[in-house]
PDB file of N, CA and C in Angstrom:
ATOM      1  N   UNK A   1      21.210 -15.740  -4.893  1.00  0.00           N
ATOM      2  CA  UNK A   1      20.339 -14.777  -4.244  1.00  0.00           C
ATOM      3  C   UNK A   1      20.762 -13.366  -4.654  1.00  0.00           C
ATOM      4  N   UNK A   2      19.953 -12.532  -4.354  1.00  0.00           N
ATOM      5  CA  UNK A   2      19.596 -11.103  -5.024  1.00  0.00           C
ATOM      6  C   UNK A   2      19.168 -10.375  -4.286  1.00  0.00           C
ATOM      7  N   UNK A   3      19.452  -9.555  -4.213  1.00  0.00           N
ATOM      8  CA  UNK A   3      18.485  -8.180  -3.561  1.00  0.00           C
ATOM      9  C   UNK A   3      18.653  -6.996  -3.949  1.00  0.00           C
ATOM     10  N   UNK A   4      16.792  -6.346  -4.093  1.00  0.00           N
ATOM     11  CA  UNK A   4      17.015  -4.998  -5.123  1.00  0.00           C
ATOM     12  C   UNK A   4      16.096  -4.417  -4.197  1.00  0.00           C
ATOM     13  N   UNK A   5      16.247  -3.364  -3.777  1.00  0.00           N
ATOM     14  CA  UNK A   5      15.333  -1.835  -3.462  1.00  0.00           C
ATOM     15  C   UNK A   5      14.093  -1.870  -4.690  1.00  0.00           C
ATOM     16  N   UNK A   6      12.911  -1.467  -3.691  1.00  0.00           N
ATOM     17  CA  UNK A   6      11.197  -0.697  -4.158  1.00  0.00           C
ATOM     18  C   UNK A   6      10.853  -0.507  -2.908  1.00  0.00           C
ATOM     19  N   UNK A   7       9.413  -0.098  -3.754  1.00  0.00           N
ATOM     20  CA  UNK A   7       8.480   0.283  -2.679  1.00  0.00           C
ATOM     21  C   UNK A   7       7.480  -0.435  -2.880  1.00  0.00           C
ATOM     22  N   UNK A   8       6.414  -0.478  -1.745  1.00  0.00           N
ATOM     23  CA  UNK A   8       4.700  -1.079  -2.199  1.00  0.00           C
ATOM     24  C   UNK A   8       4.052  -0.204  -2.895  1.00  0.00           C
ATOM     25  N   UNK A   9       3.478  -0.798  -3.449  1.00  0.00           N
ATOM     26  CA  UNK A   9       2.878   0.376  -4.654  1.00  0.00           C
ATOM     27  C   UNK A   9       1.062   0.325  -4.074  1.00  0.00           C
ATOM     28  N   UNK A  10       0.783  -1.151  -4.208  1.00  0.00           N
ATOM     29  CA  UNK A  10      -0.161  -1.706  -3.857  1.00  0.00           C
ATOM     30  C   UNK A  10      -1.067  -2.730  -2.236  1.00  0.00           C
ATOM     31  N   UNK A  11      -1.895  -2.433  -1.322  1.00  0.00           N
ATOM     32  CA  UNK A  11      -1.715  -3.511  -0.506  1.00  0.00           C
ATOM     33  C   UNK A  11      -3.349  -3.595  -0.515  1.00  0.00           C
ATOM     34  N   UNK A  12      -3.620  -4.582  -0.371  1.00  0.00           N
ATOM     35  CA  UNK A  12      -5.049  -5.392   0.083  1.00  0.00           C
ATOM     36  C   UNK A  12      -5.215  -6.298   1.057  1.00  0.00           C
ATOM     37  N   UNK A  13      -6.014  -5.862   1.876  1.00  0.00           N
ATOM     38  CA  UNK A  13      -6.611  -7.294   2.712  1.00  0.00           C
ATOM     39  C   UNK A  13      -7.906  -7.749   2.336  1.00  0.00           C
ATOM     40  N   UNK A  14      -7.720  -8.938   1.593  1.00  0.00           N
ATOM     41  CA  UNK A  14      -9.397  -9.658   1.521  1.00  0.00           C
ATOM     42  C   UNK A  14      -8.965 -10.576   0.424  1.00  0.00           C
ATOM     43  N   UNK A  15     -10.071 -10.596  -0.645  1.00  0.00           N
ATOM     44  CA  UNK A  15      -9.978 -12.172  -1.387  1.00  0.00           C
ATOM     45  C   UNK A  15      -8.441 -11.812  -2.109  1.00  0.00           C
ATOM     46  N   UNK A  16      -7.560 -13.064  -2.274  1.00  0.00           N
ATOM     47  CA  UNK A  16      -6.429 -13.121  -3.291  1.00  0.00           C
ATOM     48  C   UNK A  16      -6.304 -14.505  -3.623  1.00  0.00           C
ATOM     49  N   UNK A  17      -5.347 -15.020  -4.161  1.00  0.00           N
ATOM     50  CA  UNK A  17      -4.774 -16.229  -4.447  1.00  0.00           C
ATOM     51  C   UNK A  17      -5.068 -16.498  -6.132  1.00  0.00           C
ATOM     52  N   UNK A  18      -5.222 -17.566  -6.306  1.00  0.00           N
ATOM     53  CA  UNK A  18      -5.617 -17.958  -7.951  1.00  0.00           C
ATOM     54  C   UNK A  18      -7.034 -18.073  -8.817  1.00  0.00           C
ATOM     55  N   UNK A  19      -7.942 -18.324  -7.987  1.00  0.00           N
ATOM     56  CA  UNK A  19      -9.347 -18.238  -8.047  1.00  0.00           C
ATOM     57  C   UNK A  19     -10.247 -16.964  -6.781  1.00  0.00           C
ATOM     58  N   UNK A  20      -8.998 -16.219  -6.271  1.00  0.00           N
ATOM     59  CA  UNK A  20      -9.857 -15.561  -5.169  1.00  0.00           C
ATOM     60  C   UNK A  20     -10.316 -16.108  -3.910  1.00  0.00           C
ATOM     61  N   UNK A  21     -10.026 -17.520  -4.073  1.00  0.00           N
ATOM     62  CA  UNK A  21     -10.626 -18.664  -3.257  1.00  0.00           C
ATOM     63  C   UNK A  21     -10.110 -18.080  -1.736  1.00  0.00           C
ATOM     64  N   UNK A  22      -8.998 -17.703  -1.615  1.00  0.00           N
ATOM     65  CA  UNK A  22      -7.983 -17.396  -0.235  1.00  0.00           C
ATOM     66  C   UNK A  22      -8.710 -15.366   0.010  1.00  0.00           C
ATOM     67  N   UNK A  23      -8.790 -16.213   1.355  1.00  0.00           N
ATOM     68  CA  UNK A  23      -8.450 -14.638   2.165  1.00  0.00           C
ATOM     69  C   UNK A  23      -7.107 -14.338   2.985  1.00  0.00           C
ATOM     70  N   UNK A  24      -6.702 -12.654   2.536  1.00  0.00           N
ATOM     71  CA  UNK A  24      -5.250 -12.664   3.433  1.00  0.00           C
ATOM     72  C   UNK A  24      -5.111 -11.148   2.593  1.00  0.00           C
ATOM     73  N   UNK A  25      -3.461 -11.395   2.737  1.00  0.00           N
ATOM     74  CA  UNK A  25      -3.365 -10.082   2.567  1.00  0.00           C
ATOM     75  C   UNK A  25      -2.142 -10.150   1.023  1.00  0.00           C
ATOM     76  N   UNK A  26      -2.357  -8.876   0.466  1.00  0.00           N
ATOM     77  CA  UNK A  26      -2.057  -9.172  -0.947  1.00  0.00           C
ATOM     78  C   UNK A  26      -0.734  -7.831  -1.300  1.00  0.00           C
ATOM     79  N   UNK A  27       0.284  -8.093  -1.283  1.00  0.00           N
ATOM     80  CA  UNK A  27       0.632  -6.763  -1.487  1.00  0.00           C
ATOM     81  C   UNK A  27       1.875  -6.856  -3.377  1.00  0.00           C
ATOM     82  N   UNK A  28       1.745  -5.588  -3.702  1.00  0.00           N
ATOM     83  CA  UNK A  28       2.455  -5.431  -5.113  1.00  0.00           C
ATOM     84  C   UNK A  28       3.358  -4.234  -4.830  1.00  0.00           C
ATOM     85  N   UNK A  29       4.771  -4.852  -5.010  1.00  0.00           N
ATOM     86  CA  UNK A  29       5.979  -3.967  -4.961  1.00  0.00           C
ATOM     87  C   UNK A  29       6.311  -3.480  -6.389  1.00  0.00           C
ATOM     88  N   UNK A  30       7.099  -2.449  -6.512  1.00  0.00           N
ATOM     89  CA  UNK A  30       7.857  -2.303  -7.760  1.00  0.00           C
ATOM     90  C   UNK A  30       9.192  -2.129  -7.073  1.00  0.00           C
ATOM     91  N   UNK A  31      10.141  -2.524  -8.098  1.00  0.00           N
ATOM     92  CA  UNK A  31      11.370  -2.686  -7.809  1.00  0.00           C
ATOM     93  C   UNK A  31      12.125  -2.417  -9.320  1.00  0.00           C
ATOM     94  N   UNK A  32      12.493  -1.123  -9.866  1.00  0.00           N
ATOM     95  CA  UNK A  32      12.890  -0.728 -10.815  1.00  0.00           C
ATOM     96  C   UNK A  32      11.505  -0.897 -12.030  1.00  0.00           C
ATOM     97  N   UNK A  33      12.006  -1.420 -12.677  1.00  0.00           N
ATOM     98  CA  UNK A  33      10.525  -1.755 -14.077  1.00  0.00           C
ATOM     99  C   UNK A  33       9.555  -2.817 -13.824  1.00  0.00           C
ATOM    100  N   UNK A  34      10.032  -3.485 -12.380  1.00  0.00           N
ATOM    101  CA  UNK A  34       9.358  -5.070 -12.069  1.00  0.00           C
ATOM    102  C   UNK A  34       8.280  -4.573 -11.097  1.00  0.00           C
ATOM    103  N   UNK A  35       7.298  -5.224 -11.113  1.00  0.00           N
ATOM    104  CA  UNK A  35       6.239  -5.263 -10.368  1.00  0.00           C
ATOM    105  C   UNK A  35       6.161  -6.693  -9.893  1.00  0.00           C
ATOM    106  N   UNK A  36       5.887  -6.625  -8.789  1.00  0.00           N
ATOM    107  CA  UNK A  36       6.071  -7.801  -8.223  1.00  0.00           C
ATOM    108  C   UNK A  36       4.809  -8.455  -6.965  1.00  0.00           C
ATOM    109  N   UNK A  37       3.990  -9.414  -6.959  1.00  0.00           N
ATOM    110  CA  UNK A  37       2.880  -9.181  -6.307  1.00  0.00           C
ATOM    111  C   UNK A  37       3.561 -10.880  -5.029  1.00  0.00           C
ATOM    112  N   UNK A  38       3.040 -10.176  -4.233  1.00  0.00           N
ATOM    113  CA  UNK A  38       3.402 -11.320  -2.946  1.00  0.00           C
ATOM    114  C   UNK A  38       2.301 -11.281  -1.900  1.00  0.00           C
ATOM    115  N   UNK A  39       1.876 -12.793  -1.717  1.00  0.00           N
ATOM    116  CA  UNK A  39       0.583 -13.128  -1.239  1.00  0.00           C
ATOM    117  C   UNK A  39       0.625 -14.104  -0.166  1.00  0.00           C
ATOM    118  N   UNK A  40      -0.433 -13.772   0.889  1.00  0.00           N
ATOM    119  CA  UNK A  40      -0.237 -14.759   1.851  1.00  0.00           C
ATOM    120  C   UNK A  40      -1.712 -14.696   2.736  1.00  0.00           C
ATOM    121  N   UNK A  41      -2.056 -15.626   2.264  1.00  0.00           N
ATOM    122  CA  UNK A  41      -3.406 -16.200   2.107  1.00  0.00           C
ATOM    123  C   UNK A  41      -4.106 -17.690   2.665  1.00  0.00           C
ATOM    124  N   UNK A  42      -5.317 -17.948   2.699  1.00  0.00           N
ATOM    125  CA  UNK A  42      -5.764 -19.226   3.035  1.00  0.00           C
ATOM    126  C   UNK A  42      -7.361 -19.132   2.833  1.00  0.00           C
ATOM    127  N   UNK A  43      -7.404 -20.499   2.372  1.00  0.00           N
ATOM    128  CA  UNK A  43      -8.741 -20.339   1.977  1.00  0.00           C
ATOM    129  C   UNK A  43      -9.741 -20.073   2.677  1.00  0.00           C
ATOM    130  N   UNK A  44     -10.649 -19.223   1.830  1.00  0.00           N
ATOM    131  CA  UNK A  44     -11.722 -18.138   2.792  1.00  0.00           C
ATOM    132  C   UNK A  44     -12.930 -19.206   3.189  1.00  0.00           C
ATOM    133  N   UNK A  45     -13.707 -19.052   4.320  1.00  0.00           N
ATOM    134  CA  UNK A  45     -14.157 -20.081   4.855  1.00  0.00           C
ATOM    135  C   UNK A  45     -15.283 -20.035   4.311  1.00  0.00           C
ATOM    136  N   UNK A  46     -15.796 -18.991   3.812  1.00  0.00           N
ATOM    137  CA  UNK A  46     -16.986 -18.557   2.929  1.00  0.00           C
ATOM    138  C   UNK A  46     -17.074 -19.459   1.374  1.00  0.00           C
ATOM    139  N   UNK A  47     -15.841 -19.785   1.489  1.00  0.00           N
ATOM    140  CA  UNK A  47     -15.764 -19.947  -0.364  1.00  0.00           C
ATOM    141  C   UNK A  47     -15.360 -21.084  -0.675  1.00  0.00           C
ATOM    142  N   UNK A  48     -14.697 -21.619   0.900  1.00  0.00           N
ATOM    143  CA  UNK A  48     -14.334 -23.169   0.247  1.00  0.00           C
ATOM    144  C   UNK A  48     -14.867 -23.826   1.816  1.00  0.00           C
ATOM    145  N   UNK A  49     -15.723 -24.999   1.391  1.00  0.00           N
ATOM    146  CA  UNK A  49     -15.825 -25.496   3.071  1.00  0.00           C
ATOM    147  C   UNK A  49     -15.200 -27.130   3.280  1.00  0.00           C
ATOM    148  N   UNK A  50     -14.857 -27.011   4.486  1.00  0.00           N
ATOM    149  CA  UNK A  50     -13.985 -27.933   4.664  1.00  0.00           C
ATOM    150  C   UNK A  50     -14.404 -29.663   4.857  1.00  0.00           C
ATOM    151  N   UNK A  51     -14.282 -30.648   3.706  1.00  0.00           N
ATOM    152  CA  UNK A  51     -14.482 -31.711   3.706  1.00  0.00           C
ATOM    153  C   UNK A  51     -13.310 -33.011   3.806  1.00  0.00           C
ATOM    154  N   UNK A  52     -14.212 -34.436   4.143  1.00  0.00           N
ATOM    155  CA  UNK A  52     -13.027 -35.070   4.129  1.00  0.00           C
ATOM    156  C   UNK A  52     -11.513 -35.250   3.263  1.00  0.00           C
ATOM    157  N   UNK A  53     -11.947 -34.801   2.189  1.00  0.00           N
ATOM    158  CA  UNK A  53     -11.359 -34.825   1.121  1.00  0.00           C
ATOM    159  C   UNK A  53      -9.735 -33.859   1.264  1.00  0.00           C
ATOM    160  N   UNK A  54     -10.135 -32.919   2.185  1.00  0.00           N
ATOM    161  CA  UNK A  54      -9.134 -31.813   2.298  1.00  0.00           C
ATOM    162  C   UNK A  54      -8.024 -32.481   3.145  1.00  0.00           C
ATOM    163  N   UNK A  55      -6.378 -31.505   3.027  1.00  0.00           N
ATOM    164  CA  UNK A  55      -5.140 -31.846   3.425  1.00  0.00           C
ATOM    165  C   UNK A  55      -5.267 -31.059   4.905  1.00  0.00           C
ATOM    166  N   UNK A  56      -6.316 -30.354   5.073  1.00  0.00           N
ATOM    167  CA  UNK A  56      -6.151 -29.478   6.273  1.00  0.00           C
ATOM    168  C   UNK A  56      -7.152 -29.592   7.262  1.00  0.00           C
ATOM    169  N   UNK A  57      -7.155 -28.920   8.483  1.00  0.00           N
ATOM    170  CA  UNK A  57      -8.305 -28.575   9.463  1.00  0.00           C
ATOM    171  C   UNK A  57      -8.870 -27.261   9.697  1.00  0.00           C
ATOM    172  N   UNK A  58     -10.003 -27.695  10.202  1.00  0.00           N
ATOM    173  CA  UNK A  58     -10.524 -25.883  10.709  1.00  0.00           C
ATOM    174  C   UNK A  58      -9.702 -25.675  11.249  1.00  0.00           C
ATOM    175  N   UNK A  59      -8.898 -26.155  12.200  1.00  0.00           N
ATOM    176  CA  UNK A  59      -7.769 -25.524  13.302  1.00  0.00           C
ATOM    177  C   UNK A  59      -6.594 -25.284  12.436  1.00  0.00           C
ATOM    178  N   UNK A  60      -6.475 -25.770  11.712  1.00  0.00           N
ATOM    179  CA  UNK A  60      -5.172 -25.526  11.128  1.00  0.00           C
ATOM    180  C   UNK A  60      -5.684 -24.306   9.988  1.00  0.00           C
ATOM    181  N   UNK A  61      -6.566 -24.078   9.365  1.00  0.00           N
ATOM    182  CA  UNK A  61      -7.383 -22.677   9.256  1.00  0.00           C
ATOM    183  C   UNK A  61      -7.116 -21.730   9.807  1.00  0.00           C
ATOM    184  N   UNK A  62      -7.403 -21.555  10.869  1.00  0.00           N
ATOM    185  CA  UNK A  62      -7.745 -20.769  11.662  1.00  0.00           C
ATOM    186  C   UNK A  62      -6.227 -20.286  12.324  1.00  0.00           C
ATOM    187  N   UNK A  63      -5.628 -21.087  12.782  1.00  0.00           N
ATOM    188  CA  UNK A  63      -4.024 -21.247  12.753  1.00  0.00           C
ATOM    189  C   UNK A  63      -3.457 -19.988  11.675  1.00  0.00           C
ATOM    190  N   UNK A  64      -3.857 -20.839  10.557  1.00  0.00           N
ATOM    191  CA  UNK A  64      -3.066 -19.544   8.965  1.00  0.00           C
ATOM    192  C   UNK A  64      -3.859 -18.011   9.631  1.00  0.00           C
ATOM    193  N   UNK A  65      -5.125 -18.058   9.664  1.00  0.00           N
ATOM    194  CA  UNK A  65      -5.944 -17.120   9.738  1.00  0.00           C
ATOM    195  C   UNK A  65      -4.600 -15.954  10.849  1.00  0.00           C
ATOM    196  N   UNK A  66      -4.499 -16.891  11.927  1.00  0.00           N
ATOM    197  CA  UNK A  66      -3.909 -15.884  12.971  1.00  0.00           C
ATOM    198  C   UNK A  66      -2.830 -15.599  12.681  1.00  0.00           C
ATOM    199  N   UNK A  67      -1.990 -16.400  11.914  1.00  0.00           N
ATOM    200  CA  UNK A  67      -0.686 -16.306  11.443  1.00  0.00           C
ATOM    201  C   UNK A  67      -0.708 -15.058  10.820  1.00  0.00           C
ATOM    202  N   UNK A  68      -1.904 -14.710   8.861  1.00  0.00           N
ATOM    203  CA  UNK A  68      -1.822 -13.713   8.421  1.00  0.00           C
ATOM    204  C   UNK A  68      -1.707 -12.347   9.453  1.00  0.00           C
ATOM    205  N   UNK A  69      -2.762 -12.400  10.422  1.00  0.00           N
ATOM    206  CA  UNK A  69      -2.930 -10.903  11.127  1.00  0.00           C
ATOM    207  C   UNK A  69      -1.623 -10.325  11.710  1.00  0.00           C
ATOM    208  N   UNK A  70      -1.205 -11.270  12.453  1.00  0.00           N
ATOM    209  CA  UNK A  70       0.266 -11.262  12.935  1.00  0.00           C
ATOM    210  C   UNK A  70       1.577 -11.149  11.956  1.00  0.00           C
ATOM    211  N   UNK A  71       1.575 -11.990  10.930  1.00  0.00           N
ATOM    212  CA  UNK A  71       2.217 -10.990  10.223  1.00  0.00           C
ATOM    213  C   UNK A  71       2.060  -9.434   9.421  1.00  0.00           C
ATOM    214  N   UNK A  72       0.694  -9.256   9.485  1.00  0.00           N
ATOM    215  CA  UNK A  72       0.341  -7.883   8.914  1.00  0.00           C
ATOM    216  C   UNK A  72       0.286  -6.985   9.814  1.00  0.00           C
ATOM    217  N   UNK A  73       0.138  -6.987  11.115  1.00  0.00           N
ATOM    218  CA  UNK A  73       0.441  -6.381  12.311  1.00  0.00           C
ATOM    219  C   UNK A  73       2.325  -6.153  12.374  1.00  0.00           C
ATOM    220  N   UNK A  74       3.246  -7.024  11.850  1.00  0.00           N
ATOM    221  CA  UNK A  74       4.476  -6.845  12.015  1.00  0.00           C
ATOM    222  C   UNK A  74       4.673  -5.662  11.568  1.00  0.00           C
ATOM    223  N   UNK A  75       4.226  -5.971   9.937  1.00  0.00           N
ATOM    224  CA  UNK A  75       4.759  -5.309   8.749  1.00  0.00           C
ATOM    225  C   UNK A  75       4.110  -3.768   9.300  1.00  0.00           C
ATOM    226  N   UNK A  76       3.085  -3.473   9.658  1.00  0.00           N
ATOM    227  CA  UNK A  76       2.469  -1.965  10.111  1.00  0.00           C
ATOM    228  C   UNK A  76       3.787  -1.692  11.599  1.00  0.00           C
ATOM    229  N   UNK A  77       4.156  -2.555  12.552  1.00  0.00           N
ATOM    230  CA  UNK A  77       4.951  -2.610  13.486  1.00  0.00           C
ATOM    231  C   UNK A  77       6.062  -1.628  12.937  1.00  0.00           C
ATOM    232  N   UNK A  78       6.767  -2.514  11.620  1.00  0.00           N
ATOM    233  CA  UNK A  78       8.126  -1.997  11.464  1.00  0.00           C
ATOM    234  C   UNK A  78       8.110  -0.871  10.390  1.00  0.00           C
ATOM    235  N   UNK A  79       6.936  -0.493   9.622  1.00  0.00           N
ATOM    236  CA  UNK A  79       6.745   0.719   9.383  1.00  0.00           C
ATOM    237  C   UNK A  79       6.076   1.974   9.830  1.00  0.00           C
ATOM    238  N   UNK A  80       5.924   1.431  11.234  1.00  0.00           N
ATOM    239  CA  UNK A  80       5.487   2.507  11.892  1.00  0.00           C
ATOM    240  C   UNK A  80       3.939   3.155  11.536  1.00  0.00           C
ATOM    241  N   UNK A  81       3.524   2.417  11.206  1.00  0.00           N
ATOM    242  CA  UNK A  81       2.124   2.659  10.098  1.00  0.00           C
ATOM    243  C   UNK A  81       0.442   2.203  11.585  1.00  0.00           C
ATOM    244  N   UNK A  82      -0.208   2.615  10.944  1.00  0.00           N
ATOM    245  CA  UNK A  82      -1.590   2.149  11.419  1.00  0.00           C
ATOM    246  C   UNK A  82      -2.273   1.589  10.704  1.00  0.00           C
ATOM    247  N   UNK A  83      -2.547   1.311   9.763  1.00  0.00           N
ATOM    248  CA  UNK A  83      -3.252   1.049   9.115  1.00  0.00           C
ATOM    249  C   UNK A  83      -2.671   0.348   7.234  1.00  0.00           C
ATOM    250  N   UNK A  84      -2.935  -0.554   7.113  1.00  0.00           N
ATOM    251  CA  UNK A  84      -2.369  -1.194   5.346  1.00  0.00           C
ATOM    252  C   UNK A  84      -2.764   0.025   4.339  1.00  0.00           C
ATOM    253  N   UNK A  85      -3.478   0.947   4.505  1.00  0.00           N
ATOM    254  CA  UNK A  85      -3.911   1.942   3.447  1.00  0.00           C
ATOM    255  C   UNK A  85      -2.277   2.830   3.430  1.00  0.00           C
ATOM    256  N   UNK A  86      -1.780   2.737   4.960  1.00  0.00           N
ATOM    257  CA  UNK A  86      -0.359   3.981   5.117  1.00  0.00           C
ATOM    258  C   UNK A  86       0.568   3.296   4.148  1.00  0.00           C
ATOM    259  N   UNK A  87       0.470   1.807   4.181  1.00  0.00           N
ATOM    260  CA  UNK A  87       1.338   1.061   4.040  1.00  0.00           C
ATOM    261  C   UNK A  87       1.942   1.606   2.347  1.00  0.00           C
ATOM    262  N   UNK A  88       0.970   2.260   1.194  1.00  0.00           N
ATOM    263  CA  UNK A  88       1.528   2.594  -0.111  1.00  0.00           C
ATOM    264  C   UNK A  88       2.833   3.496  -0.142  1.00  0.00           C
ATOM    265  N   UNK A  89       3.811   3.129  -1.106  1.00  0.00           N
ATOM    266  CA  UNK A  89       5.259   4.275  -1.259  1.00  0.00           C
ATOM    267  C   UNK A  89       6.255   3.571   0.355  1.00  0.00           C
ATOM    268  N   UNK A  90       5.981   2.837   0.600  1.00  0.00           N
ATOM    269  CA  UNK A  90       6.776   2.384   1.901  1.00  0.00           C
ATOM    270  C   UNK A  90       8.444   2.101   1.518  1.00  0.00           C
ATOM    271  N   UNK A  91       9.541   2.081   1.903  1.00  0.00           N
ATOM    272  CA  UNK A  91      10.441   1.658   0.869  1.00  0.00           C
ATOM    273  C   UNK A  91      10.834   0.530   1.848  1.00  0.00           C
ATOM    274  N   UNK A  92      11.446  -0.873   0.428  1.00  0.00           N
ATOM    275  CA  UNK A  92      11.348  -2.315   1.105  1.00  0.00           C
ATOM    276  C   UNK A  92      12.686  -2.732   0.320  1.00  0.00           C
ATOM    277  N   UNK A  93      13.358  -3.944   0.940  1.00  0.00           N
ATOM    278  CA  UNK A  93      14.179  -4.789   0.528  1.00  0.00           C
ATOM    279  C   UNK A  93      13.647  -5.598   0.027  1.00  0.00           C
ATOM    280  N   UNK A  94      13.828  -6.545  -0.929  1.00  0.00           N
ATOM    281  CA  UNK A  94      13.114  -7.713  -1.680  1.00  0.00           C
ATOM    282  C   UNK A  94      14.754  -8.500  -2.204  1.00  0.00           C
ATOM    283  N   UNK A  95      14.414  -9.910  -1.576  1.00  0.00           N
ATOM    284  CA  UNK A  95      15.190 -11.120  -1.613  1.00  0.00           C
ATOM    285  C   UNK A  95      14.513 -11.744  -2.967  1.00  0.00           C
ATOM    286  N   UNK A  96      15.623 -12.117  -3.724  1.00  0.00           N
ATOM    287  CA  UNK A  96      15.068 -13.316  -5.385  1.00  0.00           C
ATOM    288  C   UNK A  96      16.058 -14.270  -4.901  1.00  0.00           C
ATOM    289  N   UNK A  97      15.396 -15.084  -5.539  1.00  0.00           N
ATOM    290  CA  UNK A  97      16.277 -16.417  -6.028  1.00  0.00           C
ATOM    291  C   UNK A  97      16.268 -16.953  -7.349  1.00  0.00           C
ATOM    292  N   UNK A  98      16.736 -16.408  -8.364  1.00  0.00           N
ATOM    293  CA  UNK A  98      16.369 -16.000  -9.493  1.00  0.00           C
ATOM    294  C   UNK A  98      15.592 -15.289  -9.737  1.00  0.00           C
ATOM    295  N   UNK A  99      14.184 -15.427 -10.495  1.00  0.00           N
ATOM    296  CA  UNK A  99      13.092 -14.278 -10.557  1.00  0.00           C
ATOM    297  C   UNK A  99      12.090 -14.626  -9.381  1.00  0.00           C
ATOM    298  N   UNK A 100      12.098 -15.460  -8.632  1.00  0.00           N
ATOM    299  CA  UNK A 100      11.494 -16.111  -7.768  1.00  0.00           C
ATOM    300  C   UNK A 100      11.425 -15.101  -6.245  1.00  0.00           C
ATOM    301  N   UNK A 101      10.554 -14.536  -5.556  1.00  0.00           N
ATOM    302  CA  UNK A 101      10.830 -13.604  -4.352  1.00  0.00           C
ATOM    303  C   UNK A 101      10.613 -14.511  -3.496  1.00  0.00           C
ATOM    304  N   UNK A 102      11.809 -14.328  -2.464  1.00  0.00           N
ATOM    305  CA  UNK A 102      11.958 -15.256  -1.284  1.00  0.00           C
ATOM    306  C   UNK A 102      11.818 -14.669  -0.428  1.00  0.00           C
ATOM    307  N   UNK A 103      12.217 -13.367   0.439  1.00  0.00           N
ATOM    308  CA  UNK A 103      12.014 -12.823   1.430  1.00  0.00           C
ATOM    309  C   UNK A 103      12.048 -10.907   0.797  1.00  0.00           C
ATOM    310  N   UNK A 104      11.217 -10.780   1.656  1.00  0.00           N
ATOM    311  CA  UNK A 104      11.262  -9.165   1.990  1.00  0.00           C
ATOM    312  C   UNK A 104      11.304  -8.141   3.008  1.00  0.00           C
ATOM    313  N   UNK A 105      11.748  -7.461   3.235  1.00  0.00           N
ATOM    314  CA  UNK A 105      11.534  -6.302   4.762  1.00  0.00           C
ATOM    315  C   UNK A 105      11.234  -5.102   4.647  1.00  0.00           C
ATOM    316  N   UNK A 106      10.662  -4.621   5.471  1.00  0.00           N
ATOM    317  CA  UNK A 106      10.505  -2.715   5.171  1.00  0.00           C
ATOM    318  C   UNK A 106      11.869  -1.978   5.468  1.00  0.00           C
ATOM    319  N   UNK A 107      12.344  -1.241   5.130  1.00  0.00           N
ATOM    320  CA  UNK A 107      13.304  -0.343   5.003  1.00  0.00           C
ATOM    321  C   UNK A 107      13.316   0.394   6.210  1.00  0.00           C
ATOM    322  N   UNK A 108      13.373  -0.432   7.432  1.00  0.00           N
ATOM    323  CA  UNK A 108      13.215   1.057   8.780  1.00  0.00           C
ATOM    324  C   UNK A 108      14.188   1.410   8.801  1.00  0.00           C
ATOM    325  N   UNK A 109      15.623   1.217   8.456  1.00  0.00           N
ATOM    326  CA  UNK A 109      17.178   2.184   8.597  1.00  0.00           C
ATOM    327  C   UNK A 109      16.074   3.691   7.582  1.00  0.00           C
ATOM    328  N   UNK A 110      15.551   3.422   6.778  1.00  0.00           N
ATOM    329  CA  UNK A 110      15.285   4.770   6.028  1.00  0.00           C
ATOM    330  C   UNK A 110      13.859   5.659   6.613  1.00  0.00           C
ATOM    331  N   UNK A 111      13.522   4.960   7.026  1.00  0.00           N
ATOM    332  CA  UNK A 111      11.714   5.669   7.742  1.00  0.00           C
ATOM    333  C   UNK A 111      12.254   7.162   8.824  1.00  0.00           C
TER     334      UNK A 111
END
């Protein structure tokens, strides 16, 4: 494990994931020359609808759904922010596990 200092450079709430398929929230750190994008998402109900075929439920949907807000409500919490637009230039800790990002936090010792 690793940990290097940035900031968010970038944040979005709405379509992300690999096809766009997921709604959530999307954010891109830099951390020296690395840019780094970290996503947390679920598929948008608009774009994928839910059949037998699937590993999940509407409830368990809807579940992620509340999960994202609540964590994006933290992250504005511990930066003192209102709004994901404040959220750009924020300064953050970022956890690797190799090149792999495992955890991150906002920097409130520095706010």
């Amino acid at each position: 494990m690793s940990k290097s200092l940035g900031k968010i450079v970038k944040i979005n709430l709405g379509f992300c994931g690999h096809n766009e398929d997921d709604i959530g929230i999307q954010i891109i750190f830099k951390a020296g020359a690395l840019l780094i994008t970290h996503e947390k998402g679920f598929y948008d109900i608009n774009k994928m609808d839910h059949n037998k075929r699937c590993e999940w439920t509407e409830a368990e949907r809807s579940e992620r759904y509340s999960n994202i807000i609540v964590y994006t409500s933290n992250i504005l919490r511990d930066a003192g922010k209102n709004s994901i637009s404040e959220l750009v230039g924020v300064p953050v800790e970022l956890t690797f596990d190799k090149s792999i990002i495992t955890d991150w936090r906002v920097l409130t010792e520095v706010l």
